[in-house]
PDB file of N, CA and C in Angstrom:
ATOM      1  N   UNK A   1      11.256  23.735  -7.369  1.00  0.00           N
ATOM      2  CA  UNK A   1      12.189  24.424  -6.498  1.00  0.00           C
ATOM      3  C   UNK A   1      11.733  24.322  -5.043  1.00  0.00           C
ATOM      4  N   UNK A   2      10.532  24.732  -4.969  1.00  0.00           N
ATOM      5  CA  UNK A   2      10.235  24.514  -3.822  1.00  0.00           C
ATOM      6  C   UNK A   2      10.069  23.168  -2.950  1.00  0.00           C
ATOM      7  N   UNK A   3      10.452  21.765  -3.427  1.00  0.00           N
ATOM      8  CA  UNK A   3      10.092  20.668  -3.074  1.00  0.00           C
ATOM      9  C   UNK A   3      11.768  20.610  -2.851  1.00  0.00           C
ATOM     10  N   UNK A   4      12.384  20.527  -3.630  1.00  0.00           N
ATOM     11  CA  UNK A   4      14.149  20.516  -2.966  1.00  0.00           C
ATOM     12  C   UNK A   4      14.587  21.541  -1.904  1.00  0.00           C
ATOM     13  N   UNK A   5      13.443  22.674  -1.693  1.00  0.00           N
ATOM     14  CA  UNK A   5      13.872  23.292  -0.355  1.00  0.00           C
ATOM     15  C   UNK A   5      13.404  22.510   0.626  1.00  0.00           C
ATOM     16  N   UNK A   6      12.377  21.924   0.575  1.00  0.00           N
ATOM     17  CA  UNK A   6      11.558  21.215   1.727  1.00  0.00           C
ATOM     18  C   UNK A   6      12.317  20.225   2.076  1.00  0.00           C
ATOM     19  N   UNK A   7      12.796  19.477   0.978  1.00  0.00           N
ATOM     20  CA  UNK A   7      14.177  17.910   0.993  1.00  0.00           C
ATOM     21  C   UNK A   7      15.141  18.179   1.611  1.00  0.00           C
ATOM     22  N   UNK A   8      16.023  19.457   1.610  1.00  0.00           N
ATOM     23  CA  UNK A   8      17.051  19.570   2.079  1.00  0.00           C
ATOM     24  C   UNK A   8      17.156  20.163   3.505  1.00  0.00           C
ATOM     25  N   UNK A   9      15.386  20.965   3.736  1.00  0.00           N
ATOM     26  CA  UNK A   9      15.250  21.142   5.119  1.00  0.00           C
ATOM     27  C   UNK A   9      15.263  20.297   5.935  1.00  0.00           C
ATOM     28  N   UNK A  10      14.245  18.889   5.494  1.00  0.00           N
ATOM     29  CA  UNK A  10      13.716  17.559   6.037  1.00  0.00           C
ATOM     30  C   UNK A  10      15.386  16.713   6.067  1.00  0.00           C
ATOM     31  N   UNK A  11      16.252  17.059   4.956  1.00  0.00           N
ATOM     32  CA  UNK A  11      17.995  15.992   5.654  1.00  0.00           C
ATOM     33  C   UNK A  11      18.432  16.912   6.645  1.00  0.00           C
ATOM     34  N   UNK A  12      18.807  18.442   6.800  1.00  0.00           N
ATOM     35  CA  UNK A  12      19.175  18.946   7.413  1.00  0.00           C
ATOM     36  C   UNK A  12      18.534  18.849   9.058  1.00  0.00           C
ATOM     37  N   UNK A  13      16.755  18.432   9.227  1.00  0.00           N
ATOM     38  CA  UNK A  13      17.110  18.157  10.404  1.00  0.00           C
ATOM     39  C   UNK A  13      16.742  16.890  10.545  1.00  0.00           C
ATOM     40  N   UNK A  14      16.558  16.174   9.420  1.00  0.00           N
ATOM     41  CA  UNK A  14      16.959  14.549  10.148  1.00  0.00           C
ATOM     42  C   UNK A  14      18.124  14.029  10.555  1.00  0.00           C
ATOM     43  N   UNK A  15      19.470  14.969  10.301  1.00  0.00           N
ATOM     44  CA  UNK A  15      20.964  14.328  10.440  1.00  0.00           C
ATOM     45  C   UNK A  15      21.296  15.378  11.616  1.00  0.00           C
ATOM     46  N   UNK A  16      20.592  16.549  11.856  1.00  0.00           N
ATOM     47  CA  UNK A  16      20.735  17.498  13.264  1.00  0.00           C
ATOM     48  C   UNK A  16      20.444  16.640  14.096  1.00  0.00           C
ATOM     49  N   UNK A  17      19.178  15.891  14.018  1.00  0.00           N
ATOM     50  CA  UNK A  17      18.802  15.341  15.338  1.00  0.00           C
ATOM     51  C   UNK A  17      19.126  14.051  15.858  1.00  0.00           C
ATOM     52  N   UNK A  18      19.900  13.670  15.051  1.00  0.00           N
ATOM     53  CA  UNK A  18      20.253  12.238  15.300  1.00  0.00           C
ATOM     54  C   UNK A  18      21.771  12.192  15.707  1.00  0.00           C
ATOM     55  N   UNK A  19      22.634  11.583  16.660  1.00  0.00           N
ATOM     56  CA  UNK A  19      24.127  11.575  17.071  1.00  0.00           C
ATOM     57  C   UNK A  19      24.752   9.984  16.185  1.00  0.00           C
ATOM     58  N   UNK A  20      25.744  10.059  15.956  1.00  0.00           N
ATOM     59  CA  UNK A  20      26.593   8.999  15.785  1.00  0.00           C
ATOM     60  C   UNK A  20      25.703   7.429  15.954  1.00  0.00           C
ATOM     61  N   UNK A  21      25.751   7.970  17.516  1.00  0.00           N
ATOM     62  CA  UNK A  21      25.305   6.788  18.551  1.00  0.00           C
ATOM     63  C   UNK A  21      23.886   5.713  18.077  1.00  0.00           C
ATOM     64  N   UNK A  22      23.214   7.283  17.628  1.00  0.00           N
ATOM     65  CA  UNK A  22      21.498   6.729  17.032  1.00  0.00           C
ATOM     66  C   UNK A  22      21.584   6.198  16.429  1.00  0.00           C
ATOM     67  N   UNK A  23      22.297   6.498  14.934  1.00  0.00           N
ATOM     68  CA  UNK A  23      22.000   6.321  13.609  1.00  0.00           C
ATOM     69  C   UNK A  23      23.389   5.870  12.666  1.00  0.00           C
ATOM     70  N   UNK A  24      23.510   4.935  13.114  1.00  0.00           N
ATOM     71  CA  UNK A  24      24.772   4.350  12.058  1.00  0.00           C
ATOM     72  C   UNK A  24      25.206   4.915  11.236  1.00  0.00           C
ATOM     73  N   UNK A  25      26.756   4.983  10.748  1.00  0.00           N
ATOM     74  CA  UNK A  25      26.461   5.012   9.132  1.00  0.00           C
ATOM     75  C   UNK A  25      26.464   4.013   8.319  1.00  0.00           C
ATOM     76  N   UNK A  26      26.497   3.124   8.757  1.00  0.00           N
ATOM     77  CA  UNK A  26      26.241   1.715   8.000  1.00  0.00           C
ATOM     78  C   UNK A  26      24.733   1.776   7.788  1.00  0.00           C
ATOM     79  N   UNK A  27      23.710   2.179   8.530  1.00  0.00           N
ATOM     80  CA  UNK A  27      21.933   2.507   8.312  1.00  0.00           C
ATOM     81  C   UNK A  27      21.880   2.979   6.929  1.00  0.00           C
ATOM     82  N   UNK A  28      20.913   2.565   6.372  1.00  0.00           N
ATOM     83  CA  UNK A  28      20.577   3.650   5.149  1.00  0.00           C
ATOM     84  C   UNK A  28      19.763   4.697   5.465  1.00  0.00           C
ATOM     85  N   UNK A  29      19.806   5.800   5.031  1.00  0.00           N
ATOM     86  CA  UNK A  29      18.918   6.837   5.555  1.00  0.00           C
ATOM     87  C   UNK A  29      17.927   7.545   4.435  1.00  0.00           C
ATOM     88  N   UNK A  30      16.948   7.473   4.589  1.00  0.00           N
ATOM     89  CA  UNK A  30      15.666   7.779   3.702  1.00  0.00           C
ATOM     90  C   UNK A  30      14.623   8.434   4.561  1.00  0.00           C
ATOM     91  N   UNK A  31      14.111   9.067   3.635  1.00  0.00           N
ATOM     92  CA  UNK A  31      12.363   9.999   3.633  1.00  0.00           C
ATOM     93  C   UNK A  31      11.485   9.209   3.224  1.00  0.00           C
ATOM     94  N   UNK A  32      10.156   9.155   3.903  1.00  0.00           N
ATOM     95  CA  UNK A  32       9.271   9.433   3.574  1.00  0.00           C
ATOM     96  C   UNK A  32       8.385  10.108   2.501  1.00  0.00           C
ATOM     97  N   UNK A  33       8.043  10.235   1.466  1.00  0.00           N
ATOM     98  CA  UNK A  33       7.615  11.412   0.731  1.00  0.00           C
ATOM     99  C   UNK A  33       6.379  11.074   0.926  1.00  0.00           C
ATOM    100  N   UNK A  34       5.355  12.522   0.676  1.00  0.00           N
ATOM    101  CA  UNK A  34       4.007  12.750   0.880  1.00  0.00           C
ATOM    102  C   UNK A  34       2.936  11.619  -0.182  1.00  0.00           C
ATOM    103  N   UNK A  35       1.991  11.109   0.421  1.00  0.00           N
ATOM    104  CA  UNK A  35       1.151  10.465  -0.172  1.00  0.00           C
ATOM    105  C   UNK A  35       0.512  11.149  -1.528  1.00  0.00           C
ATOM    106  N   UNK A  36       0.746  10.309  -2.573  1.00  0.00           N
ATOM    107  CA  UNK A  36      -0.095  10.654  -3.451  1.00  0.00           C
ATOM    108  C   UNK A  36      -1.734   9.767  -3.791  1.00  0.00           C
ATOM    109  N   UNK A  37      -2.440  10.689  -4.104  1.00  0.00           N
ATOM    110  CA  UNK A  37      -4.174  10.161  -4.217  1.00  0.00           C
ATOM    111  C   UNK A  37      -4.206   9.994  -5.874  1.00  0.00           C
ATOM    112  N   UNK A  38      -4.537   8.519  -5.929  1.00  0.00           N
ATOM    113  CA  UNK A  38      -4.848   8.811  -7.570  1.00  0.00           C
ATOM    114  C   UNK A  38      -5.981   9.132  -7.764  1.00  0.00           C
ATOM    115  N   UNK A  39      -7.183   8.384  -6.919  1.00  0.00           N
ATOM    116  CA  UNK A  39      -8.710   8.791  -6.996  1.00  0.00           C
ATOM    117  C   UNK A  39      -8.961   7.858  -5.599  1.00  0.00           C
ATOM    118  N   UNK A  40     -10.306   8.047  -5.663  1.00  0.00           N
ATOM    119  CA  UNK A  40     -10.879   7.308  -4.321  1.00  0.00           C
ATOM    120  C   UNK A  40     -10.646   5.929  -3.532  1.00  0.00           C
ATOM    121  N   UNK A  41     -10.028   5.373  -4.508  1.00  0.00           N
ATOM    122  CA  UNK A  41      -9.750   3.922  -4.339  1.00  0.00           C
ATOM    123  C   UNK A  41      -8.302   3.720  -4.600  1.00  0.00           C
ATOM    124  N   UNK A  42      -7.311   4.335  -4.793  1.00  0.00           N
ATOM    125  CA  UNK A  42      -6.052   4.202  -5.634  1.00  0.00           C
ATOM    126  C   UNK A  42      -4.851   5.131  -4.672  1.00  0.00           C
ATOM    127  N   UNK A  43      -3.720   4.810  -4.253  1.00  0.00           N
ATOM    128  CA  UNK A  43      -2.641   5.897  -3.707  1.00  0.00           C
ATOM    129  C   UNK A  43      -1.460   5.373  -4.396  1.00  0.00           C
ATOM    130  N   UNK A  44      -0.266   6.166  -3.861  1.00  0.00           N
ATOM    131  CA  UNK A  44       0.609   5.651  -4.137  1.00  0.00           C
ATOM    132  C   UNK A  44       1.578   6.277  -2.927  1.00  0.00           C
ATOM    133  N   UNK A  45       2.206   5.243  -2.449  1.00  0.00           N
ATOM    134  CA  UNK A  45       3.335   5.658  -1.417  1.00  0.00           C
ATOM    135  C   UNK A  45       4.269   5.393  -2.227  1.00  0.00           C
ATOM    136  N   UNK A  46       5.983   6.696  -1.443  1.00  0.00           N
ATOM    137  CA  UNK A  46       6.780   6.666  -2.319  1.00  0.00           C
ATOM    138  C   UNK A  46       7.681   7.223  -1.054  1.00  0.00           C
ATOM    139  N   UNK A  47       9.023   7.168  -1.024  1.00  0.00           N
ATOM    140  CA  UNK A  47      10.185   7.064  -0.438  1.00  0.00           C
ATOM    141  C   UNK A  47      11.325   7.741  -1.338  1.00  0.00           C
ATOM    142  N   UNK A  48      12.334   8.500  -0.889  1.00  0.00           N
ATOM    143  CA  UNK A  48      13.981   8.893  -1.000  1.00  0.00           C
ATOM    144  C   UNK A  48      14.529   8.758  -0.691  1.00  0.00           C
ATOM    145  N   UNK A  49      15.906   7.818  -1.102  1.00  0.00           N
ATOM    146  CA  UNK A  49      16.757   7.190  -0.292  1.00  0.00           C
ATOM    147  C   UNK A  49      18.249   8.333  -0.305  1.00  0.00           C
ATOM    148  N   UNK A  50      18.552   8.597   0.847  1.00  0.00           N
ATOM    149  CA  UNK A  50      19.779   9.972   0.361  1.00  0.00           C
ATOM    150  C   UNK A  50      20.891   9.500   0.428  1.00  0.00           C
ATOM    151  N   UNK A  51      20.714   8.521   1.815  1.00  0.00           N
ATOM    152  CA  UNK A  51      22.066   7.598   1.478  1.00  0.00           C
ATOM    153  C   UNK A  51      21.992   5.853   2.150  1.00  0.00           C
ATOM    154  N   UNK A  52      22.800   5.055   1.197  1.00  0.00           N
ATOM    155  CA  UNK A  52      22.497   3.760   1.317  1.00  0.00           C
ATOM    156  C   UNK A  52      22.669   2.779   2.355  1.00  0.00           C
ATOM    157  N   UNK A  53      23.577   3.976   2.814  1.00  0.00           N
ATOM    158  CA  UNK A  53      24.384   3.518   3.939  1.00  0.00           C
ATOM    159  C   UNK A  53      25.658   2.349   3.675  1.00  0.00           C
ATOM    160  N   UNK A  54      26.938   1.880   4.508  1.00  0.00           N
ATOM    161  CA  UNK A  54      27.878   0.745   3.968  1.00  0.00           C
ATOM    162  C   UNK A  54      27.084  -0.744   4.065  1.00  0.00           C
ATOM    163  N   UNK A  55      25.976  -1.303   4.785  1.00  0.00           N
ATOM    164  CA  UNK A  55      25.431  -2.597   4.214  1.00  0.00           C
ATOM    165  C   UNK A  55      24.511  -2.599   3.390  1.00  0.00           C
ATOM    166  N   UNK A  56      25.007  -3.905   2.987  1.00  0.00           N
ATOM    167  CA  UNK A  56      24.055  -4.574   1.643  1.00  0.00           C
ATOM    168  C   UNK A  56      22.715  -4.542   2.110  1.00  0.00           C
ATOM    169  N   UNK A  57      21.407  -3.519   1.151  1.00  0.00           N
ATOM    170  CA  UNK A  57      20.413  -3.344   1.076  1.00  0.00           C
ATOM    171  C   UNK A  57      20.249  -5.004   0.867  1.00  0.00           C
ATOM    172  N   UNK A  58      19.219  -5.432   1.085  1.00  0.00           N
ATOM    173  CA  UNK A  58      18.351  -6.719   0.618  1.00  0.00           C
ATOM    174  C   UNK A  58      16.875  -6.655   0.274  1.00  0.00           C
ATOM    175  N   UNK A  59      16.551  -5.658   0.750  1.00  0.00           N
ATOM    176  CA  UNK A  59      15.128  -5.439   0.836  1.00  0.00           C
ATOM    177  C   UNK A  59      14.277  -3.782   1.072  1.00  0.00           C
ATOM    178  N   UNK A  60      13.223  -3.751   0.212  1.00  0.00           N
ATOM    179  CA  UNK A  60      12.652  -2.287   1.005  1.00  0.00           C
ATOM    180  C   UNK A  60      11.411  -2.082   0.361  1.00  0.00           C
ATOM    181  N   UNK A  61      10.640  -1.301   1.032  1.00  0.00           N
ATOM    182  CA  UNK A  61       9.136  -1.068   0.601  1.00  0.00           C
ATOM    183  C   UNK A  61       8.338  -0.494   1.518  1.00  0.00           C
ATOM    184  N   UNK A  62       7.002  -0.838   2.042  1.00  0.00           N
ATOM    185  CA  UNK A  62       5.923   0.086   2.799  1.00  0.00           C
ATOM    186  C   UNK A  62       5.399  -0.834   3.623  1.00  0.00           C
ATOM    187  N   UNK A  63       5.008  -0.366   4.641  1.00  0.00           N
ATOM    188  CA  UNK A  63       4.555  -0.677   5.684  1.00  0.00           C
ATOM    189  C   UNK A  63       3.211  -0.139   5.845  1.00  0.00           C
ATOM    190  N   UNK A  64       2.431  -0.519   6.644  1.00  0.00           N
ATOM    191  CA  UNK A  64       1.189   0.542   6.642  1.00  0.00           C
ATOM    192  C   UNK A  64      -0.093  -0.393   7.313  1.00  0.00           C
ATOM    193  N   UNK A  65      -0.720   0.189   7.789  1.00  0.00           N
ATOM    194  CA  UNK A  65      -1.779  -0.022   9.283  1.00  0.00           C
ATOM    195  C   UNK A  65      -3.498  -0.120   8.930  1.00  0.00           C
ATOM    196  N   UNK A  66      -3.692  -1.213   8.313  1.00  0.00           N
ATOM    197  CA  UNK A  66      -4.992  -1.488   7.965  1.00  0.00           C
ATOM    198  C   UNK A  66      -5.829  -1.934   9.011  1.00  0.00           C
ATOM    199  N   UNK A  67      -6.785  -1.903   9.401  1.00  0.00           N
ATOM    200  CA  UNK A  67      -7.906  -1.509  11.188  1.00  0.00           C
ATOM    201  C   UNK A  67      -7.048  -2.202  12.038  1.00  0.00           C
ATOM    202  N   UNK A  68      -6.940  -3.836  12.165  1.00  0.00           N
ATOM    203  CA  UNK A  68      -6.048  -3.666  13.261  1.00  0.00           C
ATOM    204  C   UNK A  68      -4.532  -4.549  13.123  1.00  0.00           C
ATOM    205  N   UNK A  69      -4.618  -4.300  12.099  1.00  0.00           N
ATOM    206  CA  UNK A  69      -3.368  -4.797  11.325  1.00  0.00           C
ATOM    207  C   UNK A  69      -2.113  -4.428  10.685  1.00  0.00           C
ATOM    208  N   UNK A  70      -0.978  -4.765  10.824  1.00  0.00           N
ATOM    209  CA  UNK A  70       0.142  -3.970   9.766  1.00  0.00           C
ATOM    210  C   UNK A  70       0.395  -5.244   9.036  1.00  0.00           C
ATOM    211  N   UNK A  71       0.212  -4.140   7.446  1.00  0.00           N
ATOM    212  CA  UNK A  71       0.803  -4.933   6.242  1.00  0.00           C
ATOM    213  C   UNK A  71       1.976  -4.523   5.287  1.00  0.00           C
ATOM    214  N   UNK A  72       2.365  -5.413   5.181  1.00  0.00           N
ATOM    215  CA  UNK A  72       3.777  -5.134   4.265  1.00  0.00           C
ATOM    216  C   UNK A  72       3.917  -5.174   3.136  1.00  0.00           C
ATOM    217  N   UNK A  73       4.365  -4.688   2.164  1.00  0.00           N
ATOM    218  CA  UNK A  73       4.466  -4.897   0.810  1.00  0.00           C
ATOM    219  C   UNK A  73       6.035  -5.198   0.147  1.00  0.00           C
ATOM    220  N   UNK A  74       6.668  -5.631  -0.124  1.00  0.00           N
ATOM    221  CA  UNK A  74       8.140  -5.474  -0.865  1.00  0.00           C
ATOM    222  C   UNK A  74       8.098  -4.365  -1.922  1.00  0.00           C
ATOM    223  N   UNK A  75       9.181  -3.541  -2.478  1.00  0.00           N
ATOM    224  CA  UNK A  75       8.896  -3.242  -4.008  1.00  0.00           C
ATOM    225  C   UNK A  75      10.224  -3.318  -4.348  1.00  0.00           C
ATOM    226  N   UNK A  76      11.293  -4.441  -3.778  1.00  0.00           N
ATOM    227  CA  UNK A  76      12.522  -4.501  -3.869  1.00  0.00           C
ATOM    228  C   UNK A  76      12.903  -4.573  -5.266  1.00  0.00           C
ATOM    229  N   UNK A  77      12.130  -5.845  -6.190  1.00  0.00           N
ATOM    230  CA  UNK A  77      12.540  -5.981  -7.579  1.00  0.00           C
ATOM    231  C   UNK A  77      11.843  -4.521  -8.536  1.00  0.00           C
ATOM    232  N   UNK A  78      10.977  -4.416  -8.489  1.00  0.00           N
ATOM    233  CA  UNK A  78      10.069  -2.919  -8.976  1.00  0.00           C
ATOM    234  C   UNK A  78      10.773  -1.539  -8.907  1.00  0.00           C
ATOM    235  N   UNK A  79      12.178  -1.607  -8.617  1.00  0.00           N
ATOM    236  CA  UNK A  79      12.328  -0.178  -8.095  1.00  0.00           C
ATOM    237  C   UNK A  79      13.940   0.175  -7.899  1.00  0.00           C
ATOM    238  N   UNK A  80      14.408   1.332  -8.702  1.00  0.00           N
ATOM    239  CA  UNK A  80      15.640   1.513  -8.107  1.00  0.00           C
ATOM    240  C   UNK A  80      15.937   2.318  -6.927  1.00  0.00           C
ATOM    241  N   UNK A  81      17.133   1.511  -6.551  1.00  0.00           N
ATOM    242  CA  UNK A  81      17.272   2.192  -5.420  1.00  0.00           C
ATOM    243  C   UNK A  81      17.856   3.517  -4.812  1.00  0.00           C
ATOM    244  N   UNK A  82      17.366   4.578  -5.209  1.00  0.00           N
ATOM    245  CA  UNK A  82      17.776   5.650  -4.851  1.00  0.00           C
ATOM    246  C   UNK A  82      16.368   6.532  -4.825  1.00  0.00           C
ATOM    247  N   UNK A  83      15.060   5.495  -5.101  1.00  0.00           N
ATOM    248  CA  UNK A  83      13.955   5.797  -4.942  1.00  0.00           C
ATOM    249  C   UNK A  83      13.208   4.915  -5.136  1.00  0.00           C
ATOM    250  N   UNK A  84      11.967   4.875  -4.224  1.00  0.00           N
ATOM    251  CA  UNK A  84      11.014   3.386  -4.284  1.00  0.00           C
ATOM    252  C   UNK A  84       9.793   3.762  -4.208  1.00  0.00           C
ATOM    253  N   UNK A  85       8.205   2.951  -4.598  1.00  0.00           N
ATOM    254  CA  UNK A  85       7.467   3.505  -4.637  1.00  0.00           C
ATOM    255  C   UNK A  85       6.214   2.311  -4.839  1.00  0.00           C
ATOM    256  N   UNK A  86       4.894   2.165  -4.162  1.00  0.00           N
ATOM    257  CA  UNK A  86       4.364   1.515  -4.431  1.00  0.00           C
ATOM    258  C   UNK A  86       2.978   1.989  -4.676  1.00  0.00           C
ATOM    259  N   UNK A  87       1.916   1.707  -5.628  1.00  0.00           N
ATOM    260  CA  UNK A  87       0.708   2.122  -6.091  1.00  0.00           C
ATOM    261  C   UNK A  87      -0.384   1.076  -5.828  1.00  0.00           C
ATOM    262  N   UNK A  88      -1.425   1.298  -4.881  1.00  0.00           N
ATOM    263  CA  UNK A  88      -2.374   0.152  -4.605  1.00  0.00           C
ATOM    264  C   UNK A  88      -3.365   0.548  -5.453  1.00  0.00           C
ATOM    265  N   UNK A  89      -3.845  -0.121  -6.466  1.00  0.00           N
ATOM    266  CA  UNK A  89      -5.495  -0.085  -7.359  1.00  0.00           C
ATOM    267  C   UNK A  89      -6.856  -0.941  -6.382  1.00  0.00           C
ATOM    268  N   UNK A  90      -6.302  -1.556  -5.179  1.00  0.00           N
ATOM    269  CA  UNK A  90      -7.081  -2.379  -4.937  1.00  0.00           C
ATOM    270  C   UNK A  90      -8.056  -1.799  -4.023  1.00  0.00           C
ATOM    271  N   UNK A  91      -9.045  -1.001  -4.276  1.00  0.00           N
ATOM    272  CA  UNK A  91      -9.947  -0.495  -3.319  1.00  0.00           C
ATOM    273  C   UNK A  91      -9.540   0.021  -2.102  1.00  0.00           C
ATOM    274  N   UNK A  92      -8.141   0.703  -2.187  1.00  0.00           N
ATOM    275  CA  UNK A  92      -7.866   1.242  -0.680  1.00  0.00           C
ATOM    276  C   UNK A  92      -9.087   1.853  -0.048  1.00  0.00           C
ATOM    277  N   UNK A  93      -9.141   1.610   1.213  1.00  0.00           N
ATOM    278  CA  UNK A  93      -9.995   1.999   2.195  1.00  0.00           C
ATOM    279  C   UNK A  93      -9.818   3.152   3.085  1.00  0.00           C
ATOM    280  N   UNK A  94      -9.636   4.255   2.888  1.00  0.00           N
ATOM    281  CA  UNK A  94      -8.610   5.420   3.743  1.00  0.00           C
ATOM    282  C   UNK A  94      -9.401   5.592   4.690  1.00  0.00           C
ATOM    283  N   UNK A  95     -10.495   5.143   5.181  1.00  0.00           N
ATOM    284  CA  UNK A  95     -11.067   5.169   6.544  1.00  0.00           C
ATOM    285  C   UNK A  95     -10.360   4.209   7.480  1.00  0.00           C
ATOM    286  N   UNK A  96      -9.975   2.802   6.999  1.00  0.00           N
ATOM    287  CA  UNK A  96      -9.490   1.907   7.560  1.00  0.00           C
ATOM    288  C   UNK A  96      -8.022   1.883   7.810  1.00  0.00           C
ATOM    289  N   UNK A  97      -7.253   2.683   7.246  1.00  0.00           N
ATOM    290  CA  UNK A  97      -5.621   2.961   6.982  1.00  0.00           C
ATOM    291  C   UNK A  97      -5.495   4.634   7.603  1.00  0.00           C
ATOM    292  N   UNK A  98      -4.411   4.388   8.754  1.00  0.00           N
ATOM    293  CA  UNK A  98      -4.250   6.007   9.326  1.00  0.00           C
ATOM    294  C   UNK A  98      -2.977   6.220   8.700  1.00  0.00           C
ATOM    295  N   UNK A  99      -2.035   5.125   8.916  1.00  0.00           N
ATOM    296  CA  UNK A  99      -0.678   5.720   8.843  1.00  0.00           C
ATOM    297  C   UNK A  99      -0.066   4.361   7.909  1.00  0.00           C
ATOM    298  N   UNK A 100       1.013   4.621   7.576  1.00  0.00           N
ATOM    299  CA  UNK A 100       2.157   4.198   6.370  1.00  0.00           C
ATOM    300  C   UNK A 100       3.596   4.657   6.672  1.00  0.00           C
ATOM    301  N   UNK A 101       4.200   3.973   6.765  1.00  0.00           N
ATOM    302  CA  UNK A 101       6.190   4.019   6.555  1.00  0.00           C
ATOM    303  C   UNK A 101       6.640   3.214   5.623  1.00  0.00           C
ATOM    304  N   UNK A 102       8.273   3.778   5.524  1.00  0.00           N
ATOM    305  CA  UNK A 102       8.918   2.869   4.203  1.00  0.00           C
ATOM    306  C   UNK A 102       9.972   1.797   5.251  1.00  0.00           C
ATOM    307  N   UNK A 103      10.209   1.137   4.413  1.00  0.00           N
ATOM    308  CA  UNK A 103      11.320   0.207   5.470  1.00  0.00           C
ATOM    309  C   UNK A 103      12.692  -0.269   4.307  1.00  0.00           C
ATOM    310  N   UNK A 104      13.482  -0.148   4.838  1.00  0.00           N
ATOM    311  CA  UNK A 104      14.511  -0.785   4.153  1.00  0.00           C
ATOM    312  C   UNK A 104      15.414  -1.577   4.921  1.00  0.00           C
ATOM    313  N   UNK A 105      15.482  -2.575   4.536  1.00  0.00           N
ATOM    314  CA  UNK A 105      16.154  -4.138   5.059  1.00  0.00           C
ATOM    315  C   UNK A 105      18.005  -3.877   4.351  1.00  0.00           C
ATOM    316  N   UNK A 106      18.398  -4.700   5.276  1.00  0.00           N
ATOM    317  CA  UNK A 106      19.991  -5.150   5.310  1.00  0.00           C
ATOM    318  C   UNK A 106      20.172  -5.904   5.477  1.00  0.00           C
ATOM    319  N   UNK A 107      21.631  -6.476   5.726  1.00  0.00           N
ATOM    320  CA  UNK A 107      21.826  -7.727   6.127  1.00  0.00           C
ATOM    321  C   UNK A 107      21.463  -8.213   7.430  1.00  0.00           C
ATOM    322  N   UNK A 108      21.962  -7.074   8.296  1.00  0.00           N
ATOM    323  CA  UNK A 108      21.542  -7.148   9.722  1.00  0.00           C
ATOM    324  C   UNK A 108      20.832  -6.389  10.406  1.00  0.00           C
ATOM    325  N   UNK A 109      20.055  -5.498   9.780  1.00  0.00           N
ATOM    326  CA  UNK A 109      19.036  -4.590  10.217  1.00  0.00           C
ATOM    327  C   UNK A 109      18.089  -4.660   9.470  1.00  0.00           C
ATOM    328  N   UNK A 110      16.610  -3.586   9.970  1.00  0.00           N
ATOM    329  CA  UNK A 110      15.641  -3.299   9.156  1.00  0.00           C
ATOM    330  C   UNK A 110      15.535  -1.779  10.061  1.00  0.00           C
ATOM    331  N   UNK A 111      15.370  -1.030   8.915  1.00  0.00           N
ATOM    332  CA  UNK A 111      15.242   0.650   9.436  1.00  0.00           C
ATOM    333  C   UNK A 111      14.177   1.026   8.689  1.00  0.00           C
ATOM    334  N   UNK A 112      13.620   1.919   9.922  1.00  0.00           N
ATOM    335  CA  UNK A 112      12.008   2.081   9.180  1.00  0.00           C
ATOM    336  C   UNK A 112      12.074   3.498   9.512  1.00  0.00           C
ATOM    337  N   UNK A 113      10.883   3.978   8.361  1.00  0.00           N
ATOM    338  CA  UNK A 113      11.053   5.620   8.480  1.00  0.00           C
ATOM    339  C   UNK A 113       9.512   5.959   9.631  1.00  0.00           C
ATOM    340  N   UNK A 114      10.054   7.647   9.727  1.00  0.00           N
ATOM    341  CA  UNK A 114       8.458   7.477  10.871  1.00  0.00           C
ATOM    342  C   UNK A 114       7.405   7.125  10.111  1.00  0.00           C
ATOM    343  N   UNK A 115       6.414   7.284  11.213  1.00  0.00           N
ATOM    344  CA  UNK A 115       4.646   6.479  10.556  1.00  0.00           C
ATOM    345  C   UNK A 115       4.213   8.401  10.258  1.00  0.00           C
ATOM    346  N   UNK A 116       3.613   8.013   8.496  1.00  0.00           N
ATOM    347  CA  UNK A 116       3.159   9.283   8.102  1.00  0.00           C
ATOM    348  C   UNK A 116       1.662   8.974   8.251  1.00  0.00           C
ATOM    349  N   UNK A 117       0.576  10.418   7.908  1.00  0.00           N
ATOM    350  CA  UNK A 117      -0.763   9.960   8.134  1.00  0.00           C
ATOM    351  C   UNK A 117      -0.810   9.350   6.747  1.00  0.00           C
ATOM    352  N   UNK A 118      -2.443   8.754   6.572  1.00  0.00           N
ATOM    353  CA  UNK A 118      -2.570   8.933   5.105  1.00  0.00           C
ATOM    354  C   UNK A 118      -3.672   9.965   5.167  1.00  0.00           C
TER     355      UNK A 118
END
């Protein structure tokens, strides 16, 4: 219960703060959701998509800031779309990684959500 109050606070002012002008409705519009820790070496980033917006999705997944680098991941085939989610086993380094976003691709755009910590 308490996580669908937080969801509907987090649409209510992501669609307050944004005009017409900003934010398409052709954009798809998605969250962020909070990092999960599997253990020391292991996370999983994960995303909510609320709405798809009118263009054709093509693509979507995570973004994220390794020392001085951004890397991308797809999880386009892995995942339906009304929620996406990716799990690294590979020795994540959380000293070396501050921040992470989701991105979702279109035909003619790419919309990215803000940069969360990890």
């Amino acid at each position: 219960m308490k996580k669908a109050i937080i969801l509907i606070f987090l649409i209510i002012s992501i669609t307050s703060c944004l005009s017409d002008a900003e934010f398409p409705e052709s954009f798809p519009i998605f969250i962020t959701n909070q990092l999960t820790i599997i253990n020391t070496k292991s996370i999983v980033f994960s995303a909510k998509v609320i709405s798809t917006g009118t263009e054709k999705i093509i693509d979507y997944g995570f973004q994220w800031e390794y020392q001085t680098q951004t890397l991308n991941a797809s999880v386009y085939k892995e995942n339906k779309p009304d929620e996406f989610s990716l799990t690294i086993h590979e020795n994540f380094e959380f000293a070396k990684s501050k921040f992470y976003r989701a991105y979702i691709k279109t035909e003619k755009h790419t919309v990215y959500s803000n940069w969360a910590p990890i």
